[in-house]
PDB file of N, CA and C in Angstrom:
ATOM      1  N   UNK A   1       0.847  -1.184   0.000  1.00  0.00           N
ATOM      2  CA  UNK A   1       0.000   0.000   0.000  1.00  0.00           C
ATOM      3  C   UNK A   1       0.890   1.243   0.000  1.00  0.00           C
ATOM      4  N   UNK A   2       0.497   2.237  -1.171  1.00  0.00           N
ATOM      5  CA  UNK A   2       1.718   3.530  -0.604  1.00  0.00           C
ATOM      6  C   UNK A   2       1.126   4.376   0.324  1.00  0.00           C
ATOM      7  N   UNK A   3       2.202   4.991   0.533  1.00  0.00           N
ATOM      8  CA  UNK A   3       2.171   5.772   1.638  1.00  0.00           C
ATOM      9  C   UNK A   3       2.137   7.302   0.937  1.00  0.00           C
ATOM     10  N   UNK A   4       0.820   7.778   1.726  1.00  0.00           N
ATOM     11  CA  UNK A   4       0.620   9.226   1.208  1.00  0.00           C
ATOM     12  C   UNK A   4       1.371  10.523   1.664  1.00  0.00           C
ATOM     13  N   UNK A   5       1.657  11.222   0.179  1.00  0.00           N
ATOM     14  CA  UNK A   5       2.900  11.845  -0.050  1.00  0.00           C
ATOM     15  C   UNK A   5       2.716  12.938   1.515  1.00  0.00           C
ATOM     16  N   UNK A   6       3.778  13.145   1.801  1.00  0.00           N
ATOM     17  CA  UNK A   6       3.644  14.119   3.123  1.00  0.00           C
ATOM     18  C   UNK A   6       3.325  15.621   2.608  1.00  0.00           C
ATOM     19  N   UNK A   7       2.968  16.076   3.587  1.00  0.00           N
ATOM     20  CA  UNK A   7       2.033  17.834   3.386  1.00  0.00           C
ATOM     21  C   UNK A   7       3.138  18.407   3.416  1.00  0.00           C
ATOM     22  N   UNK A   8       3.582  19.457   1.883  1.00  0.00           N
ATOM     23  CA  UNK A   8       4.650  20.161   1.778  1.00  0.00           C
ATOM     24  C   UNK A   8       3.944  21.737   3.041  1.00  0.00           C
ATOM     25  N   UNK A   9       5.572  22.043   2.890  1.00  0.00           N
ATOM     26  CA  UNK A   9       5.158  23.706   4.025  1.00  0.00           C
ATOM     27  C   UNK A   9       5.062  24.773   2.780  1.00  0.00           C
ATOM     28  N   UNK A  10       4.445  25.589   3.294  1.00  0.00           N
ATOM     29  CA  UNK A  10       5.255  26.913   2.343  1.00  0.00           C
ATOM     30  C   UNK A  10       6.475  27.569   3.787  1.00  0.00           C
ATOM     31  N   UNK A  11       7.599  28.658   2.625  1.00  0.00           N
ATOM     32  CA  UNK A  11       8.498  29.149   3.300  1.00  0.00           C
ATOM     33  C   UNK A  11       8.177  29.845   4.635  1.00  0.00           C
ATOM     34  N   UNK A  12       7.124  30.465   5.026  1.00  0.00           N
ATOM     35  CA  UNK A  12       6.469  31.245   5.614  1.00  0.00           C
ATOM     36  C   UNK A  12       6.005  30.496   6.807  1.00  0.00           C
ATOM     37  N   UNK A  13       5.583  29.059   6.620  1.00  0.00           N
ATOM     38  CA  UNK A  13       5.343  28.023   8.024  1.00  0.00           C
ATOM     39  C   UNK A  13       6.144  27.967   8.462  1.00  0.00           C
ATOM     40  N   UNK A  14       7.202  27.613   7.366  1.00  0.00           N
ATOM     41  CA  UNK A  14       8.479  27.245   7.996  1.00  0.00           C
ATOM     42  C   UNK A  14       9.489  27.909   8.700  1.00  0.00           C
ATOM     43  N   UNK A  15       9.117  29.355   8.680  1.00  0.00           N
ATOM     44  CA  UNK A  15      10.329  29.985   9.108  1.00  0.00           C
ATOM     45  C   UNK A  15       9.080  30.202  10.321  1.00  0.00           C
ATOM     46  N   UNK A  16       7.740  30.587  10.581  1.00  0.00           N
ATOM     47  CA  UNK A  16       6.973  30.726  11.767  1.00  0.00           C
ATOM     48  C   UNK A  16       7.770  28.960  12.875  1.00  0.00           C
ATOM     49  N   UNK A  17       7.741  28.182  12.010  1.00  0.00           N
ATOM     50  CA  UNK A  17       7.945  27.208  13.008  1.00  0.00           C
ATOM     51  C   UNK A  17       9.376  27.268  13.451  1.00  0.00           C
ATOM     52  N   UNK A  18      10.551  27.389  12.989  1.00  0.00           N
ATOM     53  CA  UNK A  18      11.716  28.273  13.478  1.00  0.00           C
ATOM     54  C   UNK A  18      11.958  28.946  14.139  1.00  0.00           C
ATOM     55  N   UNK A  19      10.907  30.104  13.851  1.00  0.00           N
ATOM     56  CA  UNK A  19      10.567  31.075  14.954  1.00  0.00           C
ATOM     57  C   UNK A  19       9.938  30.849  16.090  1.00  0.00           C
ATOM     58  N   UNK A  20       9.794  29.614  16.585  1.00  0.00           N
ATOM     59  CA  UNK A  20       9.022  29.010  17.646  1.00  0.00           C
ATOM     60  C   UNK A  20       9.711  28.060  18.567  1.00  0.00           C
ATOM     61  N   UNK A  21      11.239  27.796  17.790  1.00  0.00           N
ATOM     62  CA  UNK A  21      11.534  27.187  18.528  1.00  0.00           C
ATOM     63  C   UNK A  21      12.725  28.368  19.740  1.00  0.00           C
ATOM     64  N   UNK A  22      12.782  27.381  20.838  1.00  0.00           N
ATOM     65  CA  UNK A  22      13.156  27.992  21.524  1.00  0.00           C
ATOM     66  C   UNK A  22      15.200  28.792  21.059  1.00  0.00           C
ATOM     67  N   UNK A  23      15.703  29.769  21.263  1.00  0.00           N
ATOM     68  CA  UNK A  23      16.881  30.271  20.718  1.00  0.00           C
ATOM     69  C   UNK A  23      18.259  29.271  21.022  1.00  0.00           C
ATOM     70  N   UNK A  24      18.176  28.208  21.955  1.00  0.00           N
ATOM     71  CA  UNK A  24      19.186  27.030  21.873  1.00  0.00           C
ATOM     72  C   UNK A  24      18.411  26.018  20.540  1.00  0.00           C
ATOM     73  N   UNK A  25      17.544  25.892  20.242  1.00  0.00           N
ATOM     74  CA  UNK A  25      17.547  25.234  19.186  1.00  0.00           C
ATOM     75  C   UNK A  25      17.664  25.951  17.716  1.00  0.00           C
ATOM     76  N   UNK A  26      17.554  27.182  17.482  1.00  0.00           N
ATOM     77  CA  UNK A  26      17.419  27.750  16.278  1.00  0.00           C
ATOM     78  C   UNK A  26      18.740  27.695  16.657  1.00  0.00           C
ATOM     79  N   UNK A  27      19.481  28.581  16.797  1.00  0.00           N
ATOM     80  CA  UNK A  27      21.106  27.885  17.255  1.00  0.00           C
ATOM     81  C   UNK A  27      21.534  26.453  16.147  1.00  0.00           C
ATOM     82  N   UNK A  28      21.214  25.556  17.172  1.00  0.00           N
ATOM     83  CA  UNK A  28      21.537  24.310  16.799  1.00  0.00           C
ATOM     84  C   UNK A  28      21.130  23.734  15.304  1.00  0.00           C
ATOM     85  N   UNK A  29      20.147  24.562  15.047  1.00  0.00           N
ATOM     86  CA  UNK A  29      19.776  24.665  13.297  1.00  0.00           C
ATOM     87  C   UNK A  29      20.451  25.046  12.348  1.00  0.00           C
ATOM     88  N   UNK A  30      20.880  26.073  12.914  1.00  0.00           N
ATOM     89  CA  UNK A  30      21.172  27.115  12.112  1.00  0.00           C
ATOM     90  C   UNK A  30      23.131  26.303  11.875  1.00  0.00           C
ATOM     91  N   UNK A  31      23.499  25.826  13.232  1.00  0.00           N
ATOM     92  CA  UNK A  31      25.063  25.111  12.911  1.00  0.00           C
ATOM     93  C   UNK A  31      24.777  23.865  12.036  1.00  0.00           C
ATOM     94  N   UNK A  32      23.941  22.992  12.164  1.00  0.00           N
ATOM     95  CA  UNK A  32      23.601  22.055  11.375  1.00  0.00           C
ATOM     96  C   UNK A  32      23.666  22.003   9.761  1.00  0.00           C
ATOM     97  N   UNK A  33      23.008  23.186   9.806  1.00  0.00           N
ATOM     98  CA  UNK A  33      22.800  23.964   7.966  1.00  0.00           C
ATOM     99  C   UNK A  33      23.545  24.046   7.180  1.00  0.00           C
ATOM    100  N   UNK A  34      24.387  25.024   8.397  1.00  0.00           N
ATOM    101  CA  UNK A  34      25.925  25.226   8.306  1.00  0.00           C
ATOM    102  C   UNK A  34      26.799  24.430   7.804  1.00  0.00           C
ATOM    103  N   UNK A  35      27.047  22.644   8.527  1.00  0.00           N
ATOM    104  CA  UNK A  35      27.645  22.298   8.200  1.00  0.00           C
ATOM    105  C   UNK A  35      27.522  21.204   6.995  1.00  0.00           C
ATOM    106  N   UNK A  36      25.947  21.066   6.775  1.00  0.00           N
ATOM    107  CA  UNK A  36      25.890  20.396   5.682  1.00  0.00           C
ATOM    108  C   UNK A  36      26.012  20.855   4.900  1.00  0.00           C
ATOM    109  N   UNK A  37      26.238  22.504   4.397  1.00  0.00           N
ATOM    110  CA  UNK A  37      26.484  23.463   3.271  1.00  0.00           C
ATOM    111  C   UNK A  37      27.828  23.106   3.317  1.00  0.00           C
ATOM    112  N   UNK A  38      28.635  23.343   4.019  1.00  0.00           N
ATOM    113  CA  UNK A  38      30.074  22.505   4.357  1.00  0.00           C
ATOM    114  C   UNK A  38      30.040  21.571   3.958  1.00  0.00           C
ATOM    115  N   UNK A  39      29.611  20.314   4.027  1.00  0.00           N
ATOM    116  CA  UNK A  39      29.573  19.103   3.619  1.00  0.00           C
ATOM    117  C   UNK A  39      29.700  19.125   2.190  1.00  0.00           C
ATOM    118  N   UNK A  40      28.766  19.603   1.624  1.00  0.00           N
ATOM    119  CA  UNK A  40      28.030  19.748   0.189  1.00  0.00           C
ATOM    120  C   UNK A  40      29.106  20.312  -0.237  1.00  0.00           C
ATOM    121  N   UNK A  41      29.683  21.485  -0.186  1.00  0.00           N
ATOM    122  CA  UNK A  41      30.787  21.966  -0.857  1.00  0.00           C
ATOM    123  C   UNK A  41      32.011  21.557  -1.374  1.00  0.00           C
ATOM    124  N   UNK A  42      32.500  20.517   0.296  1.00  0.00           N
ATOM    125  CA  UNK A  42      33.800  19.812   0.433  1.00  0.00           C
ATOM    126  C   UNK A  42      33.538  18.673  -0.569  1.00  0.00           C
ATOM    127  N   UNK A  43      32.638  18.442  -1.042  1.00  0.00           N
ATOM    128  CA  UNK A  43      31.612  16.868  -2.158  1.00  0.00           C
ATOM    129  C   UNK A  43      32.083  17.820  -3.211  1.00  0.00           C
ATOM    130  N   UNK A  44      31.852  18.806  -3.337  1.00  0.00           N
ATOM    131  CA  UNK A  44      31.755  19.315  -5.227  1.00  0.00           C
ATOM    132  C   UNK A  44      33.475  19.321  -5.352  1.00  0.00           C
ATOM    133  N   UNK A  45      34.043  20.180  -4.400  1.00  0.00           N
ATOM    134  CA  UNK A  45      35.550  20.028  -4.389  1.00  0.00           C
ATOM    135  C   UNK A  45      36.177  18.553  -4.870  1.00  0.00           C
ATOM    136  N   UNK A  46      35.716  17.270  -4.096  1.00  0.00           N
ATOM    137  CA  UNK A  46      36.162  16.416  -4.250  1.00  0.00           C
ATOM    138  C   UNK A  46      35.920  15.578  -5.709  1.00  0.00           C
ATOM    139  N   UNK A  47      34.545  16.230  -5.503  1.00  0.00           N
ATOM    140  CA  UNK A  47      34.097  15.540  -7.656  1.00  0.00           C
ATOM    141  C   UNK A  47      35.043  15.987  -8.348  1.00  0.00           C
ATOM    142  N   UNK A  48      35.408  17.381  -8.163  1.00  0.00           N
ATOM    143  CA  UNK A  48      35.454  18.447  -9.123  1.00  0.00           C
ATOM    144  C   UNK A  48      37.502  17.753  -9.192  1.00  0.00           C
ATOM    145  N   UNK A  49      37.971  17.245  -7.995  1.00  0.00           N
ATOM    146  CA  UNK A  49      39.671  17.142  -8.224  1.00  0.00           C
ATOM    147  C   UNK A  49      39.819  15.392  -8.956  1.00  0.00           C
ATOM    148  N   UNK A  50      38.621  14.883  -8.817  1.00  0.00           N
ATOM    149  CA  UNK A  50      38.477  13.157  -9.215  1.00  0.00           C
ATOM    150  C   UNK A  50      38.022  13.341 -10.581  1.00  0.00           C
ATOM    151  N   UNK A  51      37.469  14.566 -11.267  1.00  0.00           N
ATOM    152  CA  UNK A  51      37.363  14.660 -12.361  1.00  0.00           C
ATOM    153  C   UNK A  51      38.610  15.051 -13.319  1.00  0.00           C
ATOM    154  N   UNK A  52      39.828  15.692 -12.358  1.00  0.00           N
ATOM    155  CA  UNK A  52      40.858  16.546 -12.671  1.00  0.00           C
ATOM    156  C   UNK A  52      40.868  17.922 -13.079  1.00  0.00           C
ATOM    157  N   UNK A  53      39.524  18.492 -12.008  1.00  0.00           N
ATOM    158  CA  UNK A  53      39.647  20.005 -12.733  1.00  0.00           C
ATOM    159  C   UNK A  53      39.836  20.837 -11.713  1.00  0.00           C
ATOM    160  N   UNK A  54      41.509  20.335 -10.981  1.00  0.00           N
ATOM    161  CA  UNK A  54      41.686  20.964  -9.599  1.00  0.00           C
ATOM    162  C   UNK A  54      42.760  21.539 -10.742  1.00  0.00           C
ATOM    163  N   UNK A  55      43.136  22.792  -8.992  1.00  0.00           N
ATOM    164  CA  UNK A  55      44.365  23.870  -9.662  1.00  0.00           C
ATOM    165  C   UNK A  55      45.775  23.023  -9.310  1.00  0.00           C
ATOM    166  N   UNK A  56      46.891  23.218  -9.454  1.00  0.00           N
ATOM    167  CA  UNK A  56      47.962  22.874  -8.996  1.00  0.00           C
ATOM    168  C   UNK A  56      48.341  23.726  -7.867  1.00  0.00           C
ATOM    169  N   UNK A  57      48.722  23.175  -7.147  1.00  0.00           N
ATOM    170  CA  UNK A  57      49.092  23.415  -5.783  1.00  0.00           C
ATOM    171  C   UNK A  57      50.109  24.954  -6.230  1.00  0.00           C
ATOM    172  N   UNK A  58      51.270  24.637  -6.416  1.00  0.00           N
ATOM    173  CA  UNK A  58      52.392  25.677  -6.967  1.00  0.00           C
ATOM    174  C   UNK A  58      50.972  27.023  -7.571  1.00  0.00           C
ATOM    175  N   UNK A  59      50.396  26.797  -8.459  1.00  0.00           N
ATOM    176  CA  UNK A  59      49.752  27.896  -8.893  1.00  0.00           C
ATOM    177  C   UNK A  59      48.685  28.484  -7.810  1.00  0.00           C
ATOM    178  N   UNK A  60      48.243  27.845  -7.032  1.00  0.00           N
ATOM    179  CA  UNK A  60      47.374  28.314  -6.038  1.00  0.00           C
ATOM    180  C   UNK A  60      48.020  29.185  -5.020  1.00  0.00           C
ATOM    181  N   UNK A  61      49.776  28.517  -4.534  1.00  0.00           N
ATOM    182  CA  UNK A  61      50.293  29.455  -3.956  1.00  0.00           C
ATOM    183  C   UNK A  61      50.763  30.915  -4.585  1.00  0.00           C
ATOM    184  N   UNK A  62      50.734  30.593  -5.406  1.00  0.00           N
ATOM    185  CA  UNK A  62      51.314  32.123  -6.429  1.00  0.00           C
ATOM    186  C   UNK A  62      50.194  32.720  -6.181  1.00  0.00           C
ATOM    187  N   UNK A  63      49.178  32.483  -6.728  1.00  0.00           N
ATOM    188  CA  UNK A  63      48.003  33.264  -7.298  1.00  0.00           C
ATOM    189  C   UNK A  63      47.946  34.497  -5.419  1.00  0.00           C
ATOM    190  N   UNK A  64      47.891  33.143  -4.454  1.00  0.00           N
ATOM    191  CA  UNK A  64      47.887  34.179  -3.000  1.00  0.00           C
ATOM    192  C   UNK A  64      48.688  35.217  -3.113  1.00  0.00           C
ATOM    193  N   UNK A  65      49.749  34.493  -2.784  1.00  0.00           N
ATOM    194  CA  UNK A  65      51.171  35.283  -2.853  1.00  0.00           C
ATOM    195  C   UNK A  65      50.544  36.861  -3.685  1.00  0.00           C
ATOM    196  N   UNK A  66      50.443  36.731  -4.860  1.00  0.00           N
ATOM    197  CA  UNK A  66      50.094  37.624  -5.646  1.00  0.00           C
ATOM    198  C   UNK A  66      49.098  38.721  -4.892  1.00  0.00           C
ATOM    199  N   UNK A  67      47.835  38.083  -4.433  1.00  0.00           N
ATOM    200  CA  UNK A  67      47.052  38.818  -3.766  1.00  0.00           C
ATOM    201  C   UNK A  67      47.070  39.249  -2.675  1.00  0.00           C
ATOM    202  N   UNK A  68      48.466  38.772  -1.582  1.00  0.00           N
ATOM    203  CA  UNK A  68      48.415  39.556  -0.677  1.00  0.00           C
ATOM    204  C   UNK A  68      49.272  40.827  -1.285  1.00  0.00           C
ATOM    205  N   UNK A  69      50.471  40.783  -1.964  1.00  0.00           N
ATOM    206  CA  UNK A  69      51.129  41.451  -2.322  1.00  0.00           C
ATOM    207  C   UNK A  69      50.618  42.736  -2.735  1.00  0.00           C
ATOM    208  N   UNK A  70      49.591  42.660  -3.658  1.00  0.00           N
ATOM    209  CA  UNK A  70      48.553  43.841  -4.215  1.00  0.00           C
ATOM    210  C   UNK A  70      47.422  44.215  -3.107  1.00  0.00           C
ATOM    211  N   UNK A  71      47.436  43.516  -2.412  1.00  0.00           N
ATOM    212  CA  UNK A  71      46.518  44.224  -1.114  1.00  0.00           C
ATOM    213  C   UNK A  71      47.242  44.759  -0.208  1.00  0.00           C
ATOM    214  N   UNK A  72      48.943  44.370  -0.061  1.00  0.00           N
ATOM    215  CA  UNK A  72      49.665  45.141   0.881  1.00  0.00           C
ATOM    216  C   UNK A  72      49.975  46.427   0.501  1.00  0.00           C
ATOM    217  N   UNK A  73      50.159  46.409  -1.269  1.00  0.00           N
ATOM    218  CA  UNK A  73      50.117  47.957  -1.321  1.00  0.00           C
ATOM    219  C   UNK A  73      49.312  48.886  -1.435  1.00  0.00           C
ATOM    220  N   UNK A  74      47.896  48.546  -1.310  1.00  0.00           N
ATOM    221  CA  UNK A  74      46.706  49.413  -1.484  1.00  0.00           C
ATOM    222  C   UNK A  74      46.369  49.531  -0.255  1.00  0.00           C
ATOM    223  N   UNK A  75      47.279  49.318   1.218  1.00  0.00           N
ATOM    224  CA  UNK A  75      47.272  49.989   2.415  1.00  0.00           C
ATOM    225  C   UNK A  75      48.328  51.313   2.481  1.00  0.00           C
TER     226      UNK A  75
END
């Protein structure tokens, strides 16, 4: 037998029900979010160097190098 599809929210419940919870749990939401956006990112990075469309190390340090250099003199 299936199981009936669950009742979507709109954005607007959802952030009222957020807003309801007490400020140690929106907290604890809000780091959670956090780190699965983290998660998710550190995943595309890792596709993205198993595909081979990472930078080389040597050029990544230059490229800094470079940018602190031009930000040290625009102090």
């Amino acid at each position: 037998m299936a199981q009936p599809k669950p009742e979507r929210l709109s954005m607007d419940q959802v952030l009222k029900l957020v807003n309801d919870l007490p400020q140690e749990e929106q907290q604890e939401l809000l780091r959670q979010m956090k780190l699965q956006e983290l998660r998710r990112d550190l995943q595309l990075g890792i596709d993205q160097l198993d595909k081979g469309e990472g930078i080389p190390g040597k050029q990544v340090f230059a490229e800094l190098r470079e940018r602190l250099r031009q930000e040290g003199s625009t102090k």
